[in-house]
N, C-alpha and C. Protein backbone atom coordinates (compact mmCIF):
# COMPACT_ATOMS: atom_id res chain seq x y z
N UNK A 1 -15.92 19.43 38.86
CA UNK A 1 -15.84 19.10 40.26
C UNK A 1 -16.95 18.11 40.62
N UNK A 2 -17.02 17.49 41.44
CA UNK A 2 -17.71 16.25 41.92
C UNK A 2 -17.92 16.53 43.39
N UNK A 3 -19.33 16.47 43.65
CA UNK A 3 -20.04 16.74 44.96
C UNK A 3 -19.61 15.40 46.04
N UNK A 4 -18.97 15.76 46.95
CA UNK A 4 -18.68 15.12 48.07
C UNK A 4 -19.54 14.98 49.06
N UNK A 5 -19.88 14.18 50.32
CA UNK A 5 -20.81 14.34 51.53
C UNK A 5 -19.90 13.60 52.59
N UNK A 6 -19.64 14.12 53.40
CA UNK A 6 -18.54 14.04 54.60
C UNK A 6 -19.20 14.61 56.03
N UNK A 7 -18.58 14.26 56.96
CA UNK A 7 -18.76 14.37 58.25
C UNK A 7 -18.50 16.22 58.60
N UNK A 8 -19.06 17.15 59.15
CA UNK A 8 -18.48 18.39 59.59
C UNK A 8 -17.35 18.15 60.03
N UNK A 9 -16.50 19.21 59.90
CA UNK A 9 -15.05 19.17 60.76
C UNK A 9 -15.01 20.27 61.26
N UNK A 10 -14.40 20.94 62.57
CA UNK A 10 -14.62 21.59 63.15
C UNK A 10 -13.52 23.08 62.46
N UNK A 11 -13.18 22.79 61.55
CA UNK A 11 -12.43 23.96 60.63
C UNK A 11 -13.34 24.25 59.76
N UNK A 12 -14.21 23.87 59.03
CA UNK A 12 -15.08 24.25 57.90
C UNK A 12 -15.88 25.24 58.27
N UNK A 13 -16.23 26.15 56.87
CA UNK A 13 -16.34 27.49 56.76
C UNK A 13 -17.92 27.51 56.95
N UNK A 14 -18.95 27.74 58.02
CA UNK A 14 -20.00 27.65 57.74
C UNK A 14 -20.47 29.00 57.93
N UNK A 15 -19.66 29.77 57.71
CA UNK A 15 -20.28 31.65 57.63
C UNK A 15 -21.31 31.67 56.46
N UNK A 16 -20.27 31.53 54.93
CA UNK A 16 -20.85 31.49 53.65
C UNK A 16 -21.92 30.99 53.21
N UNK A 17 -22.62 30.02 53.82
CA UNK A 17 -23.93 29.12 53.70
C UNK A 17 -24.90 29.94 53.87
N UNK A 18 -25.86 29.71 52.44
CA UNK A 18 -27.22 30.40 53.02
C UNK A 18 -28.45 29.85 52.29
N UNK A 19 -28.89 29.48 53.15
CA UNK A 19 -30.19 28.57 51.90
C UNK A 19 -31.28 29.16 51.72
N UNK A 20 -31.25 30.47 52.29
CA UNK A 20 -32.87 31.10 52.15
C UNK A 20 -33.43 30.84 53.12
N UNK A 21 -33.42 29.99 54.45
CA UNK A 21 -34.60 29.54 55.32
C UNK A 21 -33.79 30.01 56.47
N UNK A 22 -33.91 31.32 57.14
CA UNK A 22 -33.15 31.27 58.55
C UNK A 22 -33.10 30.56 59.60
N UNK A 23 -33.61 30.03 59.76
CA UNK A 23 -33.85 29.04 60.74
C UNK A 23 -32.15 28.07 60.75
N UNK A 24 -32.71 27.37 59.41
CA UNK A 24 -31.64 26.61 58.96
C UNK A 24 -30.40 27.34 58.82
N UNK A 25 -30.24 28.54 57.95
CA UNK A 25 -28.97 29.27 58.57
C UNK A 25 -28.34 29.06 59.92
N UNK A 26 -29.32 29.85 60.60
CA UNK A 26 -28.67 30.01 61.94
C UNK A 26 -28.37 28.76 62.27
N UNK A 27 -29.46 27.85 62.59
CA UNK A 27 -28.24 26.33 62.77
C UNK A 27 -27.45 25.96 62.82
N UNK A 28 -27.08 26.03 61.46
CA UNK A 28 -26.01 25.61 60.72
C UNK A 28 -24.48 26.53 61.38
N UNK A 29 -24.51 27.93 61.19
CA UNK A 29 -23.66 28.34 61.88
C UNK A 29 -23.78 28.82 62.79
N UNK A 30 -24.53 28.77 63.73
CA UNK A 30 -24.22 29.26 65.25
C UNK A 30 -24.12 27.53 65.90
N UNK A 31 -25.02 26.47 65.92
CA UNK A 31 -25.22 25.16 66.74
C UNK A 31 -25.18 23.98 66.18
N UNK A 32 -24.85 23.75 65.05
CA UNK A 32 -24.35 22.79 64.65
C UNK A 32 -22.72 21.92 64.93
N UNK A 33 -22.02 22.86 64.83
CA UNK A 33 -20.72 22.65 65.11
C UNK A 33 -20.74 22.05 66.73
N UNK A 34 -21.29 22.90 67.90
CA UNK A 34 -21.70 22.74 69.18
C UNK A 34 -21.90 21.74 69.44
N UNK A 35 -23.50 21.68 68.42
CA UNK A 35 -23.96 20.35 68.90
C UNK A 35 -23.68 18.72 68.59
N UNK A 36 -22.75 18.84 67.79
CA UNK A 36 -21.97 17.98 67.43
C UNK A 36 -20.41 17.67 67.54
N UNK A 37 -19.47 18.70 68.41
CA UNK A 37 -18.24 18.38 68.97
C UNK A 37 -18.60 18.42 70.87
N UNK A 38 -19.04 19.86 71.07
CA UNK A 38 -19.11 19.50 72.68
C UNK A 38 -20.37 18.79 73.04
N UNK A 39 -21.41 18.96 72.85
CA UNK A 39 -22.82 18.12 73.46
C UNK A 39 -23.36 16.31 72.89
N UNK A 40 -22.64 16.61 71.68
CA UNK A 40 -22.63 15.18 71.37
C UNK A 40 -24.36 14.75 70.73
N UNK A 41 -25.39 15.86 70.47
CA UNK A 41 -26.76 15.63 70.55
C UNK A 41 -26.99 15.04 68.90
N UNK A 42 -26.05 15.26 67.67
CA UNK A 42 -25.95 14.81 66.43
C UNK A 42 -24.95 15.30 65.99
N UNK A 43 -25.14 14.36 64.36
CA UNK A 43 -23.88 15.02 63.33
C UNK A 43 -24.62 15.73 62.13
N UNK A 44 -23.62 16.50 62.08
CA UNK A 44 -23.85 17.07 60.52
C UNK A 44 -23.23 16.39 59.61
N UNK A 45 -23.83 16.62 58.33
CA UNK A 45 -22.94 15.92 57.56
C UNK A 45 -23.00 17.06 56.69
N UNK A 46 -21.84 16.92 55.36
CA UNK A 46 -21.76 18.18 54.45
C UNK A 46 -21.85 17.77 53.13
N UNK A 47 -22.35 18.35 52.33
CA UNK A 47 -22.06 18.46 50.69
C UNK A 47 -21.04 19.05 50.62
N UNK A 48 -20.45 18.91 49.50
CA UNK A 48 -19.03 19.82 49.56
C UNK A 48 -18.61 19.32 48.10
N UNK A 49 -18.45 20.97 47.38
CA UNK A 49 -17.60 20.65 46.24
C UNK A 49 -16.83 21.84 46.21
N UNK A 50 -15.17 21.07 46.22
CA UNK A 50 -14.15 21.93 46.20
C UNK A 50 -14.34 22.81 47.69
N UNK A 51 -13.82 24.09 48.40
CA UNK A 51 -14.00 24.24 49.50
C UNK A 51 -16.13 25.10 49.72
N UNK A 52 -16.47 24.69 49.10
CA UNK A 52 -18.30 25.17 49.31
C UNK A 52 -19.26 24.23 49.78
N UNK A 53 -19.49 24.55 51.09
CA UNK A 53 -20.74 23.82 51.48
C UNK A 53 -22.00 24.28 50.81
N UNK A 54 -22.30 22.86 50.18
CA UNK A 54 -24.06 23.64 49.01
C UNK A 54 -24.63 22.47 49.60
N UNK A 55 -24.53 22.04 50.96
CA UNK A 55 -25.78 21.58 51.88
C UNK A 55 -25.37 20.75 52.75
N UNK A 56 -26.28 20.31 53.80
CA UNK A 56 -25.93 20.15 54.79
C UNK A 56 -27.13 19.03 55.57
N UNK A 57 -27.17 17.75 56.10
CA UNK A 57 -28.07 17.23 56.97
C UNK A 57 -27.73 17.11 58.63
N UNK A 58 -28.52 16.89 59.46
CA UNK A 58 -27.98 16.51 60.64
C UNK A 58 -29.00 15.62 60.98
N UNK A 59 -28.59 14.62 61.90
CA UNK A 59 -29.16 13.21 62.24
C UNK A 59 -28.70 13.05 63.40
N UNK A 60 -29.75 12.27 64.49
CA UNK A 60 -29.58 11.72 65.64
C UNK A 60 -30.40 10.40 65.69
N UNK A 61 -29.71 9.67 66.77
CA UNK A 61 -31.08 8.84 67.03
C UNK A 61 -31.90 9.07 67.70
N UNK A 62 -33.30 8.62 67.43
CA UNK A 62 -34.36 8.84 68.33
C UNK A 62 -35.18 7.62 68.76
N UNK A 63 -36.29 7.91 69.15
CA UNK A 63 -36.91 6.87 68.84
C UNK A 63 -38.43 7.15 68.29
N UNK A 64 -39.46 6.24 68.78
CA UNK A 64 -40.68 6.24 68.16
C UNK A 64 -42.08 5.64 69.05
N UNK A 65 -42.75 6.46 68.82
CA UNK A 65 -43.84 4.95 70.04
C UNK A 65 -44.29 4.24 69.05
N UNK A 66 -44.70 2.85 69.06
CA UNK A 66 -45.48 2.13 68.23
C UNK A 66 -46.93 2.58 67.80
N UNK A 67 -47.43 3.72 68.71
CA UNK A 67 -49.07 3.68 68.63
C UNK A 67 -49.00 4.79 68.05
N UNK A 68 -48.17 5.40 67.58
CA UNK A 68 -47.78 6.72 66.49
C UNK A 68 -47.64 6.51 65.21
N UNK A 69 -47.31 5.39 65.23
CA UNK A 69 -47.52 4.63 63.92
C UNK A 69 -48.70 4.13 63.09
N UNK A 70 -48.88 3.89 61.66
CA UNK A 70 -49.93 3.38 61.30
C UNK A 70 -50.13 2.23 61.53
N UNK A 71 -51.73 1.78 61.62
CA UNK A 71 -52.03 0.39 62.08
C UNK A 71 -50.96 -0.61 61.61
N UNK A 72 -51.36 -0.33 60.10
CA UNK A 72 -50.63 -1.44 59.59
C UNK A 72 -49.03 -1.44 59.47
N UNK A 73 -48.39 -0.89 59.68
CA UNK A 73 -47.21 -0.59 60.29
C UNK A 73 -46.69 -1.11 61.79
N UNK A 74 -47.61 -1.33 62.55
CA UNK A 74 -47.73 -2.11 63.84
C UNK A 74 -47.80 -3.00 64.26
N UNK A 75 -47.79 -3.72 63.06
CA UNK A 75 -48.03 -5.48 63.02
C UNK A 75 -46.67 -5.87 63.75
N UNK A 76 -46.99 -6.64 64.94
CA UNK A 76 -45.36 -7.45 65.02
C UNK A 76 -44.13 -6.74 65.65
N UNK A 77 -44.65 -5.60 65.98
CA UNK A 77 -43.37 -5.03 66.46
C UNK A 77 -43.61 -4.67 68.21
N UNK A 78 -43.14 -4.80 68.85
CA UNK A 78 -43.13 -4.47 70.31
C UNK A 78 -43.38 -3.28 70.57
N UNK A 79 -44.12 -3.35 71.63
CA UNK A 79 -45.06 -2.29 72.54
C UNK A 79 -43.65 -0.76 73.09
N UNK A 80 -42.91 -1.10 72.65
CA UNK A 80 -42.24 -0.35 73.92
C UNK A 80 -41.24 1.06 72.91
N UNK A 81 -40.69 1.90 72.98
CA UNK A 81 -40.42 3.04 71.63
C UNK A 81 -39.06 2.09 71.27
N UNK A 82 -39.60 2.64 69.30
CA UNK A 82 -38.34 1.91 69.06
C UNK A 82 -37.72 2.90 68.42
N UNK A 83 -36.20 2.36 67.98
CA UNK A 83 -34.99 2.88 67.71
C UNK A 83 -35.63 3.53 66.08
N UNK A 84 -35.18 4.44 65.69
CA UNK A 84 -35.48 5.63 64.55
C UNK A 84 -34.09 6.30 64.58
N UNK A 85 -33.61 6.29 63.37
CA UNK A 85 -32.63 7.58 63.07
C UNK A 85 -33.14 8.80 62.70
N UNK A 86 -33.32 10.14 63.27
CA UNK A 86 -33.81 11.20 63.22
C UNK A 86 -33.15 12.28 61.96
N UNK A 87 -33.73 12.49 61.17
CA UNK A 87 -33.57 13.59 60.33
C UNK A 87 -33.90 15.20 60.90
N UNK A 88 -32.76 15.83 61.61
CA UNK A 88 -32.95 17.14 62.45
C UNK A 88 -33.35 18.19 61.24
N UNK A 89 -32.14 18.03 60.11
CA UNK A 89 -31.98 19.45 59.34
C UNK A 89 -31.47 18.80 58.07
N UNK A 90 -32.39 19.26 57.40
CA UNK A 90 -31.80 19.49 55.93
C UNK A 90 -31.99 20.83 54.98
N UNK A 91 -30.71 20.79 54.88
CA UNK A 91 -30.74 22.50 53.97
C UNK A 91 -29.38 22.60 52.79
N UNK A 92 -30.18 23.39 51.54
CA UNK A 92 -29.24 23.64 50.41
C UNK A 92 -28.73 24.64 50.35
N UNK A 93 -27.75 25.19 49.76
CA UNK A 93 -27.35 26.52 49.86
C UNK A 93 -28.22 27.05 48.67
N UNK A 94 -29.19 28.01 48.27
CA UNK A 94 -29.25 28.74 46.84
C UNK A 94 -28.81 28.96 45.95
N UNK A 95 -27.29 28.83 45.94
CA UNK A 95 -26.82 28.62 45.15
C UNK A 95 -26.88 27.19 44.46
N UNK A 96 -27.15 26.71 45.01
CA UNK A 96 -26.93 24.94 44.73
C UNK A 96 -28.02 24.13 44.53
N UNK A 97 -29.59 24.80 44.58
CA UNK A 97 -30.47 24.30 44.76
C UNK A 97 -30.61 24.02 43.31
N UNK A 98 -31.52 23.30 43.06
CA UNK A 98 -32.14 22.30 41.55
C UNK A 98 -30.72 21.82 40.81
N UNK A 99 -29.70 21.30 41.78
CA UNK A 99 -29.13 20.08 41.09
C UNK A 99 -29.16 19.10 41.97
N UNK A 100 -29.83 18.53 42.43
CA UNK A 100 -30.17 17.43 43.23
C UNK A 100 -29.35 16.83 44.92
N UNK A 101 -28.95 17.93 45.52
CA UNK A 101 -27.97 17.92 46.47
C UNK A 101 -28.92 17.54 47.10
N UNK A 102 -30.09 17.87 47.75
CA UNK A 102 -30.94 17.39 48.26
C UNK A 102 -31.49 16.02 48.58
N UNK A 103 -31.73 15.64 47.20
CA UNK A 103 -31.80 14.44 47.31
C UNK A 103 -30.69 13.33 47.40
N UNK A 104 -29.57 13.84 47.32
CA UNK A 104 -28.17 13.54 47.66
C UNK A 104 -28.08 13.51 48.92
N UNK A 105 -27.90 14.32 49.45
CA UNK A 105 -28.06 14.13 50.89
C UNK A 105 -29.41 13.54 51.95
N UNK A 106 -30.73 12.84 51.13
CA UNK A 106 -31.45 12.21 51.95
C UNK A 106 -31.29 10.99 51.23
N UNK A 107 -30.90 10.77 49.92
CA UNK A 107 -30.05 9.55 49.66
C UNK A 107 -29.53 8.95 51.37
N UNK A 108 -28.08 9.47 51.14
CA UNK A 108 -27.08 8.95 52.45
C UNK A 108 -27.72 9.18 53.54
N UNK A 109 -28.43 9.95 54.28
CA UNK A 109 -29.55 9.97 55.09
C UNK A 109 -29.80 8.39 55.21
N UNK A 110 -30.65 8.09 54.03
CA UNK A 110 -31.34 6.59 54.38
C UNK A 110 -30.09 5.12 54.06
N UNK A 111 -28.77 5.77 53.62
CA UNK A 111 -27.60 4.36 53.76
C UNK A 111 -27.25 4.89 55.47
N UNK A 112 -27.32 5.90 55.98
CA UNK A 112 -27.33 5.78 57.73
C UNK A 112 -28.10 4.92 58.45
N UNK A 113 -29.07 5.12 58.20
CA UNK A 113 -30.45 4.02 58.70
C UNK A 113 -30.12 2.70 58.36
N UNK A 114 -29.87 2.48 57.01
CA UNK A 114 -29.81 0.61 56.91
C UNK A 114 -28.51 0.63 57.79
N UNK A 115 -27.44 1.27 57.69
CA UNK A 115 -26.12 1.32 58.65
C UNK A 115 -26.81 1.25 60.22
N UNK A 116 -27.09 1.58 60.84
CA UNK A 116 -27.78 1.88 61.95
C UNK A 116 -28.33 0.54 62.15
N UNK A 117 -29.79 0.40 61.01
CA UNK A 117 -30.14 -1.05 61.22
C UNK A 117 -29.52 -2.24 61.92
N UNK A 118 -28.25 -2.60 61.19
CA UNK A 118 -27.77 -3.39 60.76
C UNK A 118 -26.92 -3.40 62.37
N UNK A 119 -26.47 -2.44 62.40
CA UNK A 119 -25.26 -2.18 63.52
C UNK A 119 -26.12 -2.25 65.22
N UNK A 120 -26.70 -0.90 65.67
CA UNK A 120 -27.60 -1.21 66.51
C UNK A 120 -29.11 -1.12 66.52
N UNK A 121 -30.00 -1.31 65.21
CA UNK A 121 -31.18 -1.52 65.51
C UNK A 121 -31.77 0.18 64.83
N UNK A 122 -32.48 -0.25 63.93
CA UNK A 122 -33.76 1.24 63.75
C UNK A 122 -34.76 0.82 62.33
N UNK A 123 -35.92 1.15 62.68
CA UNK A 123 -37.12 0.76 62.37
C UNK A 123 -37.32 1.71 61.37
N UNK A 124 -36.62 2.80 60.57
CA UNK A 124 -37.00 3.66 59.89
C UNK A 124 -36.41 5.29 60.04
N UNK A 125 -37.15 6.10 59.50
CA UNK A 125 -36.38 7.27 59.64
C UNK A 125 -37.15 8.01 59.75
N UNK A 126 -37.39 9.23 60.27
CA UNK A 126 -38.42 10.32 61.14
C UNK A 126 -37.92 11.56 60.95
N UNK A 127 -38.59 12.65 60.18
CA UNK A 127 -38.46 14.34 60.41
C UNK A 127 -39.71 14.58 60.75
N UNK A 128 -39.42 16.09 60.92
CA UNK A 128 -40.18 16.67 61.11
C UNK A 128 -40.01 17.98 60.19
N UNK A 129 -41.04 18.04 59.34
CA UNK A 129 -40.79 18.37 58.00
C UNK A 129 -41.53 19.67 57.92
N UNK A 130 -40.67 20.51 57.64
CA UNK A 130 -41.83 22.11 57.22
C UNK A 130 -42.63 21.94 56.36
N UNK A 131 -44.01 22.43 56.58
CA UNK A 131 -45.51 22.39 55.63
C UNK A 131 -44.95 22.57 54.81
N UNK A 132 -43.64 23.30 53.76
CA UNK A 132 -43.07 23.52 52.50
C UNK A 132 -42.54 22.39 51.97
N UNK A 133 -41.99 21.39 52.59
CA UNK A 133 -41.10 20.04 52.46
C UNK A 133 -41.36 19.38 52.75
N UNK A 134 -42.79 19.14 52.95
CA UNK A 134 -43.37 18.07 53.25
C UNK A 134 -43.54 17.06 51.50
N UNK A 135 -43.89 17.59 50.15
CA UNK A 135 -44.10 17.20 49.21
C UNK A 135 -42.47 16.72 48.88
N UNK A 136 -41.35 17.06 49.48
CA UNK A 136 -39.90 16.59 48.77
C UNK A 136 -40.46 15.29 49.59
N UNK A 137 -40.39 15.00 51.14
CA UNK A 137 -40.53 13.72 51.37
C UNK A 137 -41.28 12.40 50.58
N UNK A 138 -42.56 13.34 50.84
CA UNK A 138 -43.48 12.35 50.38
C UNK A 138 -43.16 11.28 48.97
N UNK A 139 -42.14 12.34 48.03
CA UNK A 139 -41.61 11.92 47.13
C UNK A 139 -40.96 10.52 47.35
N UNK A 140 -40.40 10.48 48.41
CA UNK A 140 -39.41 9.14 48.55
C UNK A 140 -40.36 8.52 49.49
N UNK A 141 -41.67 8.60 49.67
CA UNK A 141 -41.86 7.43 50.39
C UNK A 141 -42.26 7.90 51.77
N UNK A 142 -42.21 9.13 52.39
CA UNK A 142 -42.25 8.74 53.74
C UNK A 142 -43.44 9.03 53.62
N UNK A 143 -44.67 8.88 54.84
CA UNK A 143 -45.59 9.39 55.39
C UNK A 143 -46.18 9.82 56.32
N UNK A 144 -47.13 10.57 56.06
CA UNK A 144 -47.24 11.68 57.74
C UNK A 144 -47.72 11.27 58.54
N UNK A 145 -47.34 10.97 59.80
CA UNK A 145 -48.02 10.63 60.56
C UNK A 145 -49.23 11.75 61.52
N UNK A 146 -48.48 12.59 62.06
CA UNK A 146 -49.29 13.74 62.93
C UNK A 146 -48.46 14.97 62.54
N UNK A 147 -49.02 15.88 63.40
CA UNK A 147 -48.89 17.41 63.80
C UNK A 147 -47.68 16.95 64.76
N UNK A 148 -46.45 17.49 64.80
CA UNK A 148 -45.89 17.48 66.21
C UNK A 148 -46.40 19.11 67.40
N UNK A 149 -46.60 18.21 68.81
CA UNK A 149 -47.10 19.38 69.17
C UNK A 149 -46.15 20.50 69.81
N UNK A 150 -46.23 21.81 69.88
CA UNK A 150 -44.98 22.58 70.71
C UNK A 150 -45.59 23.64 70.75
N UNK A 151 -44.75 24.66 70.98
CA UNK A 151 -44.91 26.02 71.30
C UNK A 151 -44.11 26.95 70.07
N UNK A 152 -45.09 26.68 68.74
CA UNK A 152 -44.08 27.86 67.83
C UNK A 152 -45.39 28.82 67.25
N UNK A 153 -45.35 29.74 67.76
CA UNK A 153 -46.20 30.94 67.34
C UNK A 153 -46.13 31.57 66.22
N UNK A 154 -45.14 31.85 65.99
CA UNK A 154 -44.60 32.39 64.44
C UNK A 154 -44.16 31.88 63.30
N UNK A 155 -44.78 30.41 63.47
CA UNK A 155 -44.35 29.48 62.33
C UNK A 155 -45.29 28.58 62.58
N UNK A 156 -45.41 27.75 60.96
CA UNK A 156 -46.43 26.73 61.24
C UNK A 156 -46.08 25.64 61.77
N UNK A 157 -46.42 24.68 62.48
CA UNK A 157 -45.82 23.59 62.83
C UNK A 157 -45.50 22.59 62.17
N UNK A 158 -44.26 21.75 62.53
CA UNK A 158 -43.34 20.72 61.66
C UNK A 158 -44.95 19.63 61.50
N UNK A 159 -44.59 18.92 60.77
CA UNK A 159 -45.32 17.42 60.26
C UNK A 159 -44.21 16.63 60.48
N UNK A 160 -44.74 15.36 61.31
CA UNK A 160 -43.85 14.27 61.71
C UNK A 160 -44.24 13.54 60.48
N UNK A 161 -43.33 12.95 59.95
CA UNK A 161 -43.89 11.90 58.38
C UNK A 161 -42.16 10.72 59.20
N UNK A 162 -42.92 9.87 58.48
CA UNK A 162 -41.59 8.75 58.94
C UNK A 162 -41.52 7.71 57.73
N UNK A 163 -40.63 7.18 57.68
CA UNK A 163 -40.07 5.82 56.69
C UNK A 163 -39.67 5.20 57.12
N UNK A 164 -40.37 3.73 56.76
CA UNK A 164 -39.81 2.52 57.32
C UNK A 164 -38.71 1.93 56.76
N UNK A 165 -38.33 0.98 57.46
CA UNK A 165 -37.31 0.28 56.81
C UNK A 165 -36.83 -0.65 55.80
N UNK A 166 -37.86 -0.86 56.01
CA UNK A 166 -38.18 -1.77 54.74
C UNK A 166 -38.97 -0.99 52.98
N UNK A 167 -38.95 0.29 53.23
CA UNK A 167 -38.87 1.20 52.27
C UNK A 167 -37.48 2.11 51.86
N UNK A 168 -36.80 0.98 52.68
CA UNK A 168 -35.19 1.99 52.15
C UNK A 168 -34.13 0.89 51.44
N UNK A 169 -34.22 1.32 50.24
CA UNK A 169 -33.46 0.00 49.32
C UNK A 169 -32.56 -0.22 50.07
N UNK A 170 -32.13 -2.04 50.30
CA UNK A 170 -30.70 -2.60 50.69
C UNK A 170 -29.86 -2.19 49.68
N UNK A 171 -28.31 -2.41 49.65
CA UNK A 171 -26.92 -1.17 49.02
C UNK A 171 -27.23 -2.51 47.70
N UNK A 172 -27.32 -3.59 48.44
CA UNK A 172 -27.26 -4.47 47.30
C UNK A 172 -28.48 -4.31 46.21
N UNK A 173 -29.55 -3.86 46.27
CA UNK A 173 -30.89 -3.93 45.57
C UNK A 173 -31.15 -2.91 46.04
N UNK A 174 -30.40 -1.63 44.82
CA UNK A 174 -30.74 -0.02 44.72
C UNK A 174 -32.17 0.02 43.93
C-alpha cells in the first residue's frame, strides 16, 4: 500500500486515530472536521493508507509582525504583518510513527507555502511547536523565535519557531 495525503472529507473515520498526545486526539476528532466545513478557520489534511488515517496536519493563514522576526531576516521587508501559512497541528497515529509520515506531511506542509507564495503571497511558515517537537522542526530548518504568550497552566508553553521562504526548496530544485 502507498501512503496518500488528501484534503479531510467530511465522511472519514476520525474515531480510530490516536497518536498518544490528547490534545491532538481530541482535535482531530471532536474540531477539526468543524473547523474546517462550518467555520472555515483551516484545513486538515490526511495521511491515508488504504481506509487508516496514520496522520494528520492542519494549516491556516496567518500572519507575522516583522519585529518578531530575526534581525537579519528583516532586511527589506515592510513594516506592516506579513502573510505566513500557519502550521496548527501535526500528529501521527502510533501506530504509524517511525516511518516517516511526519515528515511527509511537513514535506506538503511546505509545497502549501511555495503554493500560497506564488498564488497570494507568504513569507514562510510558523508553528507553534511543543517543547517535545521542537528538535523535529529544527531539523528542517525552522527557528525559534519566542515563547508564545497565553494562559496554559497545565502544560508547557508552545515555541513559535518559523521558516522562511526562501528555506523551502522550489518543486523544481528539491
Amino acid at each position: 500500500m502507498s501512503v496518500r495525503i488528501r484534503r479531510l472529507e467530511p465522511g472519514d473515520d476520525r474515531d480510530r486515530f490516536c497518536s498518544g498526545q490528547p490534545d491532538l486526539d481530541r482535535f482531530f476528532h471532536r474540531f477539526a472536521g468543524q473547523n474546517q466545513f462550518r467555520h472555515h478557520v483551516g484545513v486538515t489534511y490526511i495521511a491515508v493508507e488504504a481506509d487508516a488515517v496514520l496522520g494528520f496536519i492542519t494549516v491556516s493563514p496567518s500572519e507575522i509582525e516583522v519585529d518578531t522576526l530575526p534581525a537579519d531576516r528583516r532586511r527589506r521587508l515592510p513594516r506592516y504583518p506579513l502573510p505566513t501559512l500557519r502550521l496548527a497541528r501535526l500528529a501521527v497515529a502510533q501506530s504509524a510513527q517511525d516511518r516517516g509520515i511526519g515528515e511527509a506531511l511537513l514535506r506538503f506542509t511546505l509545497t502549501l507555502a511555495r503554493r500560497m507564495a506564488d498564488e497570494i503571497g507568504c513569507v514562510g511558515v510558523i508553528v507553534d511547536a511543543k517543547p517535545e517537537a521542537q528538535t523535529f522542526y529544527l531539523r528542517y530548518g525552522f527557528e525559534s523565535l519566542s515563547a508564545v504568550e497565553g494562559v496554559l497552566l497545565d502544560r508547557p508553553e508552545p515555541i513559535l519557531m518559523f521558516l522562511p521562504l526562501s528555506a523551502i526548496p522550489c518543486p523544481d530544485n528539491p
